[in-house]
C-alpha atoms as a PDB file:
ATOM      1  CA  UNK A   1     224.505 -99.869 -47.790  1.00  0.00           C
ATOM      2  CA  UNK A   2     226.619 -98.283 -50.451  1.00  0.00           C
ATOM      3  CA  UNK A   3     230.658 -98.803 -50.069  1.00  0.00           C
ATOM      4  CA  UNK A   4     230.375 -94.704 -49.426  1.00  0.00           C
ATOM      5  CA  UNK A   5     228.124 -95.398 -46.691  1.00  0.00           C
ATOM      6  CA  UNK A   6     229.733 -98.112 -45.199  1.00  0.00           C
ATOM      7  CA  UNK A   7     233.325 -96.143 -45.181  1.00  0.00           C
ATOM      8  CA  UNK A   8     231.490 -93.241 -43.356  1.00  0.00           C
ATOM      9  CA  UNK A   9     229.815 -95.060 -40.623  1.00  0.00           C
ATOM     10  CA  UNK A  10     232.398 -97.972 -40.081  1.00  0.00           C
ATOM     11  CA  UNK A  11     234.371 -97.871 -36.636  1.00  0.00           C
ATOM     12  CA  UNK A  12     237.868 -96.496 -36.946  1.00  0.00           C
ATOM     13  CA  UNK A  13     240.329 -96.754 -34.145  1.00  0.00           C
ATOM     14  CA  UNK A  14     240.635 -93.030 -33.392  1.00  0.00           C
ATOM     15  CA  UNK A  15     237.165 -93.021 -32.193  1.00  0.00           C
ATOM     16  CA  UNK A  16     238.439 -95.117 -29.129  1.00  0.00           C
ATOM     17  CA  UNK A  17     240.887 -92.323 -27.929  1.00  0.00           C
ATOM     18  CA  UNK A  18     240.136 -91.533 -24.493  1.00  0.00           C
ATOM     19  CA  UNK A  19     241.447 -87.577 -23.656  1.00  0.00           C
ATOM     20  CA  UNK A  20     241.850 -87.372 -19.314  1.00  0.00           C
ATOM     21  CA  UNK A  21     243.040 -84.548 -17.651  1.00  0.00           C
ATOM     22  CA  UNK A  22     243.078 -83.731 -14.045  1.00  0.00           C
ATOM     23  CA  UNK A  23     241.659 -80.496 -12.040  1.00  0.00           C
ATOM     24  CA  UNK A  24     240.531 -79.541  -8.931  1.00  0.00           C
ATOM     25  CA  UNK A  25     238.136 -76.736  -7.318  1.00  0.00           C
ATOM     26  CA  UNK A  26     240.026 -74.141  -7.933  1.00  0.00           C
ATOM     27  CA  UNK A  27     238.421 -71.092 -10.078  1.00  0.00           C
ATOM     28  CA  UNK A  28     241.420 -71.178 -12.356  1.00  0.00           C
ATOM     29  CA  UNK A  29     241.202 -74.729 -12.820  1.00  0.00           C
ATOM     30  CA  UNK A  30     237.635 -74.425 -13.629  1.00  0.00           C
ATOM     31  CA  UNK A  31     237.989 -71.945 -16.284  1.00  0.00           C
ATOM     32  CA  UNK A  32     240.956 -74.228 -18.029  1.00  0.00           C
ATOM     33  CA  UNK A  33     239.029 -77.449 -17.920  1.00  0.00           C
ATOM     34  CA  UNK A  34     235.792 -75.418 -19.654  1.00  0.00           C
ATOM     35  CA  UNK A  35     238.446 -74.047 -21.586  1.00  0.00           C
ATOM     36  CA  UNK A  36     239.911 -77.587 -23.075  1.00  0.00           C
ATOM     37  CA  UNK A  37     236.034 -78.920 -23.347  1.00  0.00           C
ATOM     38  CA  UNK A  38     235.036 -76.754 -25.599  1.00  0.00           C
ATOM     39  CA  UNK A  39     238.062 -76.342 -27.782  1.00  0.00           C
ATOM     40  CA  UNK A  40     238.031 -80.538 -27.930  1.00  0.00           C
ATOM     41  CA  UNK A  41     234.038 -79.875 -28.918  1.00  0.00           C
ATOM     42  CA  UNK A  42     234.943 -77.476 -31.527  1.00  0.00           C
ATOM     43  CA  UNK A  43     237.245 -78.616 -33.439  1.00  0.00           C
ATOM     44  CA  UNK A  44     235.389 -82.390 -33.293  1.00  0.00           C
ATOM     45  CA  UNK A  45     237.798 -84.378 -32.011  1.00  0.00           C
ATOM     46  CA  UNK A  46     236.962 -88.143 -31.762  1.00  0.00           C
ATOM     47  CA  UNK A  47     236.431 -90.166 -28.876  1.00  0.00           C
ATOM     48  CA  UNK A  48     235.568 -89.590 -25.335  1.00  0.00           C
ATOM     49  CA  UNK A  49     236.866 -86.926 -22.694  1.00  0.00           C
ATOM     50  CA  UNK A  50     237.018 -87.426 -18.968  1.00  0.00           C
ATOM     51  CA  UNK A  51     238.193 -84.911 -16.266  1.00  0.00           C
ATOM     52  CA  UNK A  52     239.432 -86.197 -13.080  1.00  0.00           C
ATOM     53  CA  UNK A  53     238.436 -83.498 -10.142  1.00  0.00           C
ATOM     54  CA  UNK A  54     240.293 -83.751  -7.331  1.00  0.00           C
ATOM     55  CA  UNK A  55     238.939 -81.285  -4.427  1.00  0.00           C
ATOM     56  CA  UNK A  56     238.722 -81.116  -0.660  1.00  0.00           C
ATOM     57  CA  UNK A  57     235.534 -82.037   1.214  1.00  0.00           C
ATOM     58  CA  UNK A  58     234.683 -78.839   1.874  1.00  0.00           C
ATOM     59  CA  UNK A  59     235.449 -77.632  -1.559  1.00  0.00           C
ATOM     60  CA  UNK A  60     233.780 -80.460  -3.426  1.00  0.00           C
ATOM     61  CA  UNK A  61     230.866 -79.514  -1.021  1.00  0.00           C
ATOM     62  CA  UNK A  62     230.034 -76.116  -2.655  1.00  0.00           C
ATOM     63  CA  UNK A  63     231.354 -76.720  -5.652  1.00  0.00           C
ATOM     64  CA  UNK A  64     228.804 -75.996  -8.601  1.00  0.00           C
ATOM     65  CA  UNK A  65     230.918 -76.064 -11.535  1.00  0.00           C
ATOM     66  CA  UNK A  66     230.433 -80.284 -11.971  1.00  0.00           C
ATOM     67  CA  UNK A  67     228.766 -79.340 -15.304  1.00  0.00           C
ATOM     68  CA  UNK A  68     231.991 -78.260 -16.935  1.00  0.00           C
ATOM     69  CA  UNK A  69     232.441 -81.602 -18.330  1.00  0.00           C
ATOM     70  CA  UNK A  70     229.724 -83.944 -18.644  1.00  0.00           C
ATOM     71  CA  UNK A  71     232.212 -87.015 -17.870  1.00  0.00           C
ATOM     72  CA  UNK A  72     233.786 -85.892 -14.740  1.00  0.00           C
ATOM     73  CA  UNK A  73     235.104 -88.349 -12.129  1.00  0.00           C
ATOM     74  CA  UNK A  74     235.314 -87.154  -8.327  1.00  0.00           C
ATOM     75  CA  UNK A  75     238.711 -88.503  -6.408  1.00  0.00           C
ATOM     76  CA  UNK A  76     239.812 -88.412  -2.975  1.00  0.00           C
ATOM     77  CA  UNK A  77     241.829 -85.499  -1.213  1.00  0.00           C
ATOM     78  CA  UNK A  78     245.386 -85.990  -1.926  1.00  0.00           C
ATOM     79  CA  UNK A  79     246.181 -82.429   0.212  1.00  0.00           C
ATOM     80  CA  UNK A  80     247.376 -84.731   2.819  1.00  0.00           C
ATOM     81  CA  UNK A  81     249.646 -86.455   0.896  1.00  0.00           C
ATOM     82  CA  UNK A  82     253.479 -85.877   2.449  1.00  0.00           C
ATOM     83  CA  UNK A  83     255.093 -84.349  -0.441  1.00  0.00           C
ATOM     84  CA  UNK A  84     258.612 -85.815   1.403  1.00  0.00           C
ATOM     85  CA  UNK A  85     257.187 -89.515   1.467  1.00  0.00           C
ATOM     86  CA  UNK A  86     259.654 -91.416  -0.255  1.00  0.00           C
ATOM     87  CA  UNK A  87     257.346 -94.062  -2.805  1.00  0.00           C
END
């Protein structure tokens, strides 16, 4: 490989940024996370994107917008979480 080669396809640290961003079933939320994707797609940013969905069961159950963003992680229901719960 040419040195002009070699520069262009070598690994460079940026390409192991990691974007995450949490959502959760909510129309709104929905159209901001397809929002985000596909301003990240556009302008070619490196690296990898995950969202982090956070729904009810019933929610998550007729949800149909898991295509959003192909790396989308499901978590629990935090709803019952006591917002007064001293940690």
């Amino acid at each position: 490989a040419t040195p002009a080669t070699a520069k262009a396809t070598a690994h460079r640290e940026i390409d192991d940024y990691h974007y995450v961003f949490s959502a959760d079933c909510k129309p709104y939320m929905t159209w901001q996370a397809r929002a985000l994707y596909d301003s990240w797609r556009r302008i070619g940013a490196p690296g990898r994107i995950t969202r982090v969905l956070t729904c009810d069961d019933d929610s998550l159950a007729t949800y149909d917008h898991m295509d959003v963003v192909p790396d989308t992680v499901v978590c629990g229901d935090f709803s019952r979480i006591d917002a007064n719960d001293f940690y």
